[in-house]
PDB file of N, CA and C in Angstrom:
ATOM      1  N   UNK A   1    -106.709 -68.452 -29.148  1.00  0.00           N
ATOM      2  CA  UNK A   1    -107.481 -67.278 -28.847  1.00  0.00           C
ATOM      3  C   UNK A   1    -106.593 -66.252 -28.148  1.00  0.00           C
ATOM      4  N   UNK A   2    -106.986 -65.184 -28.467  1.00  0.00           N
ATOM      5  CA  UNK A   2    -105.995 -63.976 -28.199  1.00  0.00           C
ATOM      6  C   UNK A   2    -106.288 -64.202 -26.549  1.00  0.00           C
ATOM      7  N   UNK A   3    -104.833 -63.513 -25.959  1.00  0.00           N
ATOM      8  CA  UNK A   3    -105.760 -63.271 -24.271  1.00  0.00           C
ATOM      9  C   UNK A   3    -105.926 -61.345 -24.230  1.00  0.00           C
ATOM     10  N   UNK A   4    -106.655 -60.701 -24.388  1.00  0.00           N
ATOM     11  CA  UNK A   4    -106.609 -58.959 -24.056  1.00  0.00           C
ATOM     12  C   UNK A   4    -107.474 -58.401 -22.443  1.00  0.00           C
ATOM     13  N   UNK A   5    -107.285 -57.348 -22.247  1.00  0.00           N
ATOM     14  CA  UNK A   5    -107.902 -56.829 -20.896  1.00  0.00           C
ATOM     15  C   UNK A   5    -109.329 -56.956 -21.359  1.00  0.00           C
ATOM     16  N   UNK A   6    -110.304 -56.603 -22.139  1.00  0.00           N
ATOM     17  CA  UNK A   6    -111.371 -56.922 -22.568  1.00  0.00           C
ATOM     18  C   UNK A   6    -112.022 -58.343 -21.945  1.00  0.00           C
ATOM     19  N   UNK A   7    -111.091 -59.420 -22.374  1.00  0.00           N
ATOM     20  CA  UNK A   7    -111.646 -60.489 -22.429  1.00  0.00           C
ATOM     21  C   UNK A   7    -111.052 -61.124 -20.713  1.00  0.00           C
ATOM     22  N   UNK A   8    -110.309 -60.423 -19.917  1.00  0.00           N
ATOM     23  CA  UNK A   8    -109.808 -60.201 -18.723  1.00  0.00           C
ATOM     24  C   UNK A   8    -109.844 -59.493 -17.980  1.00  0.00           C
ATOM     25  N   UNK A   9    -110.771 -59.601 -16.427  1.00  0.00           N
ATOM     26  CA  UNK A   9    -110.896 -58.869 -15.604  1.00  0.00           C
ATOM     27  C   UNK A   9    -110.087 -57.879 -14.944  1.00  0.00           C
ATOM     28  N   UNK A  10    -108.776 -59.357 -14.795  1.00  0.00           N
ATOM     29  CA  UNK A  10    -108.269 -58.807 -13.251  1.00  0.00           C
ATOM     30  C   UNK A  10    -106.910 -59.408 -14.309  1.00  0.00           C
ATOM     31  N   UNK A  11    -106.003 -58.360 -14.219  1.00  0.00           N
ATOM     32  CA  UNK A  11    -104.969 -58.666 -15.596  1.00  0.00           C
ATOM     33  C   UNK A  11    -103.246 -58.049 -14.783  1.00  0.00           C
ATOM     34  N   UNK A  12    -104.059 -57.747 -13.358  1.00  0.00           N
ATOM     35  CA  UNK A  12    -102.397 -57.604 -12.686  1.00  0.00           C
ATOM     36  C   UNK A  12    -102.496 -56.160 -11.945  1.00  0.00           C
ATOM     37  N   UNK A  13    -101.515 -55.715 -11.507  1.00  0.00           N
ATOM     38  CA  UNK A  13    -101.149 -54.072 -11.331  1.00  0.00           C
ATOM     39  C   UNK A  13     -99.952 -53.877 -11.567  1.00  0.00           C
ATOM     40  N   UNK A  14     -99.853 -52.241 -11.253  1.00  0.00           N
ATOM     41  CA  UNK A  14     -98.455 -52.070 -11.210  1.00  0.00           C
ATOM     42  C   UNK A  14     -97.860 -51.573  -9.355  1.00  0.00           C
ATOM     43  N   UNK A  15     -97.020 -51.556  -9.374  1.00  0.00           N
ATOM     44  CA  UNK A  15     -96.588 -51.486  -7.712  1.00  0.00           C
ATOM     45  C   UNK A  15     -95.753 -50.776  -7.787  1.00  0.00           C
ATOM     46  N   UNK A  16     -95.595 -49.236  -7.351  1.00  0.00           N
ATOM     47  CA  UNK A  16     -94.278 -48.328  -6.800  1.00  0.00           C
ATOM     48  C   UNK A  16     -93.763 -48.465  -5.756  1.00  0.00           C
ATOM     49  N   UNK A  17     -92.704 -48.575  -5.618  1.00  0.00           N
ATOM     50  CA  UNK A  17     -91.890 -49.206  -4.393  1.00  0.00           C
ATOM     51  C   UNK A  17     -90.841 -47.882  -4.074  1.00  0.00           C
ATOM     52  N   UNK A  18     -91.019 -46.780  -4.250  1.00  0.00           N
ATOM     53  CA  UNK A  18     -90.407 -45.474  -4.106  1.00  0.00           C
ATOM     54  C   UNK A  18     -90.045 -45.180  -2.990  1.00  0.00           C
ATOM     55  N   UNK A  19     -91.347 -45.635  -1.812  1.00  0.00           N
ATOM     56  CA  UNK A  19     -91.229 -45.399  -0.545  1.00  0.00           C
ATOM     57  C   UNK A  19     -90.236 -46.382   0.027  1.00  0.00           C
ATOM     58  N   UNK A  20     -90.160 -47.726  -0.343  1.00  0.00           N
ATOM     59  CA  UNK A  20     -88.824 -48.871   0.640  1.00  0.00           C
ATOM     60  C   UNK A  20     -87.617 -47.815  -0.060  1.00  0.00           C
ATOM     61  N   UNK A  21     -87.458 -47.708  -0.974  1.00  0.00           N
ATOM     62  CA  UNK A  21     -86.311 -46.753  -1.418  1.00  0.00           C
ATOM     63  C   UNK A  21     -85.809 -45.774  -1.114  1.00  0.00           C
ATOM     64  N   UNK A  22     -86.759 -44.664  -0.718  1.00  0.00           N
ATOM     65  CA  UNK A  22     -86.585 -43.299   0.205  1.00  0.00           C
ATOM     66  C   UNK A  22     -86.524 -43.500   1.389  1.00  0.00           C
ATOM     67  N   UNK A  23     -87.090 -44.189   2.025  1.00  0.00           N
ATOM     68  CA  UNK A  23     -86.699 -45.108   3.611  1.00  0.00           C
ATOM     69  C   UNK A  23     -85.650 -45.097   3.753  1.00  0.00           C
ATOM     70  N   UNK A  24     -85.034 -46.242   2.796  1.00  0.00           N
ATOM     71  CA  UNK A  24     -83.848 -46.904   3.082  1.00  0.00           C
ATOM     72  C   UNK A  24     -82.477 -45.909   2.829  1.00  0.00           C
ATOM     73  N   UNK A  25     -82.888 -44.966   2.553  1.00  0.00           N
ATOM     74  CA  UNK A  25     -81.927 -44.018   2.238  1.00  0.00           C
ATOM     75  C   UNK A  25     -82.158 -42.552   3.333  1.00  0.00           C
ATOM     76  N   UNK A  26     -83.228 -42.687   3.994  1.00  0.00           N
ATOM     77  CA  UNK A  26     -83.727 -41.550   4.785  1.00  0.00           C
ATOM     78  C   UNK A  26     -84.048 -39.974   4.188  1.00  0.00           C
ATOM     79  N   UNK A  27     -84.276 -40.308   2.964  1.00  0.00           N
ATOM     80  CA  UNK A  27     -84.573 -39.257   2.401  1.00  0.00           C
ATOM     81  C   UNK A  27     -86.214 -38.855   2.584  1.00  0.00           C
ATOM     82  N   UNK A  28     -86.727 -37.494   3.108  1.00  0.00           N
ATOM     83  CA  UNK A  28     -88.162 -36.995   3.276  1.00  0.00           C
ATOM     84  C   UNK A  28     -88.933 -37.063   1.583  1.00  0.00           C
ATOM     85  N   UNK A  29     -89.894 -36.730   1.633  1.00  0.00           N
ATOM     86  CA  UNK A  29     -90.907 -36.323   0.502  1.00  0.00           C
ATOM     87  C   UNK A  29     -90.666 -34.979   0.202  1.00  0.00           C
ATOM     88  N   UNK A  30     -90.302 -34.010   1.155  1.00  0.00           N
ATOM     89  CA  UNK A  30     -90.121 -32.634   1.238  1.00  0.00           C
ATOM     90  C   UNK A  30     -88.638 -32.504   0.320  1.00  0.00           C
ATOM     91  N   UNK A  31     -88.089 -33.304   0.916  1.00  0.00           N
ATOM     92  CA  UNK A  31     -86.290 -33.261   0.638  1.00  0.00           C
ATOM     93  C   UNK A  31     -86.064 -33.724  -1.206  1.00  0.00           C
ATOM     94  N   UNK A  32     -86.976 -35.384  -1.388  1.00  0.00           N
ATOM     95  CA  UNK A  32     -87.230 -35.594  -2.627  1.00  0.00           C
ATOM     96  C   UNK A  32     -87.932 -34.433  -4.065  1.00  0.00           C
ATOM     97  N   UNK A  33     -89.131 -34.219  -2.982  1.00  0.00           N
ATOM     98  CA  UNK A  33     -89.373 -32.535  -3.871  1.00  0.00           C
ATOM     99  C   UNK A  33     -88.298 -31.472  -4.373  1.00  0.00           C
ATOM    100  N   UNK A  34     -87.747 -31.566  -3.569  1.00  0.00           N
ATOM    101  CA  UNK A  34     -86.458 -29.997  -3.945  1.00  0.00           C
ATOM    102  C   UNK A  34     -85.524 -30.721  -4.778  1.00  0.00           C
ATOM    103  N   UNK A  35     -85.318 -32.041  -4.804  1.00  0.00           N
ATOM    104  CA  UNK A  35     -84.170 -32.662  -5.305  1.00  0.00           C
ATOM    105  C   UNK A  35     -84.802 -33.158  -7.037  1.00  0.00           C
ATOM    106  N   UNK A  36     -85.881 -33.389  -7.444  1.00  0.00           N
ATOM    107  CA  UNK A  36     -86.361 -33.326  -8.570  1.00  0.00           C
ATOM    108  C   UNK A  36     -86.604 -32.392  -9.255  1.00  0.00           C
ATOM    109  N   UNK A  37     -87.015 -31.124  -8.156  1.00  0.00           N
ATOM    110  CA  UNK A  37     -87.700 -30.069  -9.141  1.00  0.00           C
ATOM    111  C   UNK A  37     -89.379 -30.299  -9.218  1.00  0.00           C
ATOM    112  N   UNK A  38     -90.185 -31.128  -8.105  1.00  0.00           N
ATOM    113  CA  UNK A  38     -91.406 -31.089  -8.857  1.00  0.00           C
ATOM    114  C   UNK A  38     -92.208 -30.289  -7.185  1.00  0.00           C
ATOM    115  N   UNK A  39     -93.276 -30.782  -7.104  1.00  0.00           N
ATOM    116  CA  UNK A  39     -94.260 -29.763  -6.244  1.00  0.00           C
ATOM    117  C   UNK A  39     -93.992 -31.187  -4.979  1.00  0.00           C
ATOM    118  N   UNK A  40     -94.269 -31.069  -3.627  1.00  0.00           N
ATOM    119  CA  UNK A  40     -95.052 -31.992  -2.971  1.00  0.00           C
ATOM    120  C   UNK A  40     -95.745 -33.102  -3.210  1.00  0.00           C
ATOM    121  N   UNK A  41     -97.071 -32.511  -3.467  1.00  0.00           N
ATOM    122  CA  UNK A  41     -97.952 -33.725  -3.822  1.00  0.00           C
ATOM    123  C   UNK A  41     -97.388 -34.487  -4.797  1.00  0.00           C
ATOM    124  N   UNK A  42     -96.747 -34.112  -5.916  1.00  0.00           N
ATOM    125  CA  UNK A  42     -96.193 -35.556  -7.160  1.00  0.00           C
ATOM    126  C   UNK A  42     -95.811 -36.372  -6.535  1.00  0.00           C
ATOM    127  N   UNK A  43     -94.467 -36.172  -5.390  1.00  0.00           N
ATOM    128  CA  UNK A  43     -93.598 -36.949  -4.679  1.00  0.00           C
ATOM    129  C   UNK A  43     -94.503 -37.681  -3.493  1.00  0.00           C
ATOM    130  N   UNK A  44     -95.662 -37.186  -2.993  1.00  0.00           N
ATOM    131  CA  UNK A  44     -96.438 -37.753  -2.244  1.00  0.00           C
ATOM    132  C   UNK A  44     -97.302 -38.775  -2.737  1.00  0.00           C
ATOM    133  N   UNK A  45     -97.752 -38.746  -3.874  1.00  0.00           N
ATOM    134  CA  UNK A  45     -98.170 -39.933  -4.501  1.00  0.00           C
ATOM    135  C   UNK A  45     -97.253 -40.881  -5.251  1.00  0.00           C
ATOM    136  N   UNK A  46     -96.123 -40.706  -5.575  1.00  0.00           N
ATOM    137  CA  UNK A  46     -95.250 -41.638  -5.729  1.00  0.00           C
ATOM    138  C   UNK A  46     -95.080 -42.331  -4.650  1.00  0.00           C
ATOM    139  N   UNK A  47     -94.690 -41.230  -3.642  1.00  0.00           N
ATOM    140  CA  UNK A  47     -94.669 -42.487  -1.948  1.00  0.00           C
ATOM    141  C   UNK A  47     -95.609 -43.321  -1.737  1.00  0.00           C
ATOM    142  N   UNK A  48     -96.570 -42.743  -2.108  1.00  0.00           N
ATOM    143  CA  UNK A  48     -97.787 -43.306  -1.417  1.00  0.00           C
ATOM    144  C   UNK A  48     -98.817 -44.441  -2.362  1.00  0.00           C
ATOM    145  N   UNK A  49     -97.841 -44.683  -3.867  1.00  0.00           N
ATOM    146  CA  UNK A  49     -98.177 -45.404  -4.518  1.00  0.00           C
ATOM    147  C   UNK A  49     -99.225 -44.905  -5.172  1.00  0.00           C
ATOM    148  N   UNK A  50    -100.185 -44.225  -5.140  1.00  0.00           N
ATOM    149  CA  UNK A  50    -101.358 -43.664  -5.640  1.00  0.00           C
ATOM    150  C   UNK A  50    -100.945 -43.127  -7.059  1.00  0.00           C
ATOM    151  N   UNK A  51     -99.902 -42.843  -7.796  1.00  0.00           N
ATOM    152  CA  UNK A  51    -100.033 -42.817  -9.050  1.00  0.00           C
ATOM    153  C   UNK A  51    -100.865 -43.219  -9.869  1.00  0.00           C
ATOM    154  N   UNK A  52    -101.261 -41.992 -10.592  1.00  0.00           N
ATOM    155  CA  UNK A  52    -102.439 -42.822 -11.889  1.00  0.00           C
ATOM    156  C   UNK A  52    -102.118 -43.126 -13.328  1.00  0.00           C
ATOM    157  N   UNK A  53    -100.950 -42.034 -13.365  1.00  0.00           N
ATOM    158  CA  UNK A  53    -100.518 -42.224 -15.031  1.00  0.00           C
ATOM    159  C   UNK A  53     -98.631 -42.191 -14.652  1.00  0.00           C
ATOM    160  N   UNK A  54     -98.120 -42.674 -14.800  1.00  0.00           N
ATOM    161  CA  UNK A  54     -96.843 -42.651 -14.762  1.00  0.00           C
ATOM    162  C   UNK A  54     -95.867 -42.005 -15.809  1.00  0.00           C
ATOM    163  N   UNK A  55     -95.441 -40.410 -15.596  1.00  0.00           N
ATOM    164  CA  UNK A  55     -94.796 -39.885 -15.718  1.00  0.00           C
ATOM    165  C   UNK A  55     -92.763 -40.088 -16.260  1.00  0.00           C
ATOM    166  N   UNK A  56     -93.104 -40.443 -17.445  1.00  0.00           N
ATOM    167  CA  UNK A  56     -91.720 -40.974 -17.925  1.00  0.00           C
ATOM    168  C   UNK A  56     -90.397 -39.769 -17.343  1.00  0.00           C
ATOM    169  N   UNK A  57     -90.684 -38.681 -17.234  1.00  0.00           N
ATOM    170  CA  UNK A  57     -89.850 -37.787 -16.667  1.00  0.00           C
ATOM    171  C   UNK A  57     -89.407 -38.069 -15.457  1.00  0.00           C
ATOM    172  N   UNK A  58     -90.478 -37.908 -14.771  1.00  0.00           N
ATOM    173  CA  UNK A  58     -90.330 -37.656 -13.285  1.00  0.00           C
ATOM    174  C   UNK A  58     -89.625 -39.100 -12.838  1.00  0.00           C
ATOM    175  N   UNK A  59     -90.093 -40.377 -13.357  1.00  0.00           N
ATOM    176  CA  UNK A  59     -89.542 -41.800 -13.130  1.00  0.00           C
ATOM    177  C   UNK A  59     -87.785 -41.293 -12.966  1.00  0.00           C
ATOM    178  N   UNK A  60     -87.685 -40.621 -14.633  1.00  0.00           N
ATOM    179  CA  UNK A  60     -85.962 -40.906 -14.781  1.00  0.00           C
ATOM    180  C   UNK A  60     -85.487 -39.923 -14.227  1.00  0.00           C
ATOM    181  N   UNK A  61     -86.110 -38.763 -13.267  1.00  0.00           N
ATOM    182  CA  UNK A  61     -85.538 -37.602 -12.323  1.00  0.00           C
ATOM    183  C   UNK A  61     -85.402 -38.559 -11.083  1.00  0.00           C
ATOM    184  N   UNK A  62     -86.174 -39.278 -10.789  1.00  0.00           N
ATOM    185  CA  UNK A  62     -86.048 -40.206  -9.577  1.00  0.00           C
ATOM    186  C   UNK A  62     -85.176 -41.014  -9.576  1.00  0.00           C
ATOM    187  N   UNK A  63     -85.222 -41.987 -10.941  1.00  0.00           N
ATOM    188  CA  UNK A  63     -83.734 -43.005 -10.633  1.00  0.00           C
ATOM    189  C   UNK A  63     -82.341 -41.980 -10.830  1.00  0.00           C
ATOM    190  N   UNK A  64     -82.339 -40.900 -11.492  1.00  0.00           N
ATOM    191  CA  UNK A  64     -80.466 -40.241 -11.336  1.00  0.00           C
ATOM    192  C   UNK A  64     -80.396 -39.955 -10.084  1.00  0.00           C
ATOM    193  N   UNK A  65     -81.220 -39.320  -9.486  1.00  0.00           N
ATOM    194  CA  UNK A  65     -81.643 -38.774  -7.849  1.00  0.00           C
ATOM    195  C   UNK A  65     -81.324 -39.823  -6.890  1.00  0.00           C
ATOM    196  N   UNK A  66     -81.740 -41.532  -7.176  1.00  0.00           N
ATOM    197  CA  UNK A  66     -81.394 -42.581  -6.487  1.00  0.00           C
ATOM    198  C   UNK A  66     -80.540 -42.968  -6.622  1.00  0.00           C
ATOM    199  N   UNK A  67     -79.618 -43.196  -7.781  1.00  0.00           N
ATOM    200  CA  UNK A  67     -79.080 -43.612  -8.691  1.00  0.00           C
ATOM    201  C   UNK A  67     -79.581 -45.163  -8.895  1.00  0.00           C
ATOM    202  N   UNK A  68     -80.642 -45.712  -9.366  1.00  0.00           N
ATOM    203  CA  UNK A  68     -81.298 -46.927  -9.712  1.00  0.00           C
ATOM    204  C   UNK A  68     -81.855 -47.367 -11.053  1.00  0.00           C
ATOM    205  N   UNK A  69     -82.753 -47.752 -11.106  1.00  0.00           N
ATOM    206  CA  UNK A  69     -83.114 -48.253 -12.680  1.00  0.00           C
ATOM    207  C   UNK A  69     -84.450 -48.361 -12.225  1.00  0.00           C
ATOM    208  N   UNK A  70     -85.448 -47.826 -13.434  1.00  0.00           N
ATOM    209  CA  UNK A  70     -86.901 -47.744 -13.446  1.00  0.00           C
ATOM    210  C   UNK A  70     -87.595 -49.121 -12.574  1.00  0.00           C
ATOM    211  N   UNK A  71     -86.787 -50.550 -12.522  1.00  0.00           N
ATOM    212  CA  UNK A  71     -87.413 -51.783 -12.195  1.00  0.00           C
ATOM    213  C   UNK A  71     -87.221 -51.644 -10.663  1.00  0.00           C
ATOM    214  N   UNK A  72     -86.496 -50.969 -10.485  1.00  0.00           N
ATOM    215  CA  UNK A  72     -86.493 -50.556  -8.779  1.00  0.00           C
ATOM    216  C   UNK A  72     -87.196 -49.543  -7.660  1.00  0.00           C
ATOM    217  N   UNK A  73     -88.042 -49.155  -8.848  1.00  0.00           N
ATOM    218  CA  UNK A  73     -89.344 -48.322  -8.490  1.00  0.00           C
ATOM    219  C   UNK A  73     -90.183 -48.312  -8.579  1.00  0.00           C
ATOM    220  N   UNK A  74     -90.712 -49.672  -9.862  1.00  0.00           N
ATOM    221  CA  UNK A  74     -91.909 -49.875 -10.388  1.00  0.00           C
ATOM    222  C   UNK A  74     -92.120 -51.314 -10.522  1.00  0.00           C
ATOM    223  N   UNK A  75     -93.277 -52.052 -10.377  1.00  0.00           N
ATOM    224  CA  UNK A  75     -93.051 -53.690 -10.668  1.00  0.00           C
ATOM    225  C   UNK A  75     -94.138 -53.997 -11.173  1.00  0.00           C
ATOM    226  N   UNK A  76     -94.494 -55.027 -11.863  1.00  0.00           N
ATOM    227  CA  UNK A  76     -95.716 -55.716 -12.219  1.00  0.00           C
ATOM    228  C   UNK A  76     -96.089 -56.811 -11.369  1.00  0.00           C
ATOM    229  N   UNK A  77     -97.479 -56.477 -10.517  1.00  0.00           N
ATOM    230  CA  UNK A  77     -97.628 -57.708 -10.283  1.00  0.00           C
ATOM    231  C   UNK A  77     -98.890 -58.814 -11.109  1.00  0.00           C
ATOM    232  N   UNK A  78     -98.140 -60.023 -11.290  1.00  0.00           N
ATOM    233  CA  UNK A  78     -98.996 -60.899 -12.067  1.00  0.00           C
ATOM    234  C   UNK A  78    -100.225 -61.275 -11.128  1.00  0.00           C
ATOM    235  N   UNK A  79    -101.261 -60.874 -11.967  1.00  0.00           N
ATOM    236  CA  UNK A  79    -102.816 -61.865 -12.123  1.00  0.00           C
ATOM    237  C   UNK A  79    -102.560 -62.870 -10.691  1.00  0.00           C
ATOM    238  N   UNK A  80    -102.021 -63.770 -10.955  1.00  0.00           N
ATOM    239  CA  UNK A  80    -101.917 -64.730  -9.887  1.00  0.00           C
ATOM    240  C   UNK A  80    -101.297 -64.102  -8.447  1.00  0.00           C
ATOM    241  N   UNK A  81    -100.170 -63.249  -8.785  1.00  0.00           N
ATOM    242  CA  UNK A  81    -100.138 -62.678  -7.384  1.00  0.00           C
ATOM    243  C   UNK A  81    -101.170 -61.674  -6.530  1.00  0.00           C
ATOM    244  N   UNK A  82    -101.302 -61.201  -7.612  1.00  0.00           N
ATOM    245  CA  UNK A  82    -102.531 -59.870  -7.337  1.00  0.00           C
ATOM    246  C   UNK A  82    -103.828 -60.666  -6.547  1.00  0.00           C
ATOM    247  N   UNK A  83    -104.218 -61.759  -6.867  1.00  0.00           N
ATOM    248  CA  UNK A  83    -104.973 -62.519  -6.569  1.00  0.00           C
ATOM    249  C   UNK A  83    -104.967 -62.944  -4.749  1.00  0.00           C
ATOM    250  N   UNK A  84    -103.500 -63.176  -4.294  1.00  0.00           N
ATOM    251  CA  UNK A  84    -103.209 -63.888  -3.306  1.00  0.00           C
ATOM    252  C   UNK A  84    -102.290 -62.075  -2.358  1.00  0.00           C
ATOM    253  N   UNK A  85    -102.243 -61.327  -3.364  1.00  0.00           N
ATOM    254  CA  UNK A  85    -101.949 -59.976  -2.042  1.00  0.00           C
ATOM    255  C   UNK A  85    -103.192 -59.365  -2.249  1.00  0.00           C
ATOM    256  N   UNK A  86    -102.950 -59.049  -0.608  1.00  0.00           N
ATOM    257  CA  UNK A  86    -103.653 -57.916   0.092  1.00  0.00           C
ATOM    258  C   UNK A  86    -103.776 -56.773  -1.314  1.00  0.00           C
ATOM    259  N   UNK A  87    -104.901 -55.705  -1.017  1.00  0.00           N
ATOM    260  CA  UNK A  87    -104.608 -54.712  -1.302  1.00  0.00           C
ATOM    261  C   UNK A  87    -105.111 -54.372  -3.151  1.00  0.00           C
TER     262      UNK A  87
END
């Protein structure tokens, strides 16, 4: 039997991790804004994880900007973890 989201509730998330990244580098939201080219708020919901549709642009303006790779900004968490984190 197939497994699909239909036939599955609770099928995982996704997790932006933008903010341990801009931390760790001391870079602002303000500072990240000017350095992409986009408005405030985009860069504020990337920090803040609240993304709703994920922006293939803005991702790969962020990793040249970091210099990183999309898996260092974005993660899947599995069903089973999602289950046992917070949040």
């Amino acid at each position: 039997m197939e497994t699909g989201v239909l036939q599955i509730k609770e099928y995982g998330r996704i997790e932006i991790t933008l903010r341990q990244q801009m931390d760790a580098r001391g870079i602002t939201r303000n500072r990240m804004a000017r350095m992409i080219d986009v408005r405030y708020e985009v860069i504020d919901k990337w920090y803040k994880g609240t993304v709703e549709r994920i922006d293939a642009d803005i991702l790969a303006r962020l990793c040249f900007v970091l210099g990183c790779g999309a898996g260092d900004l974005i993660r899947y968490i599995a069903r089973a973890d999602s289950e046992a984190a917070p949040g």
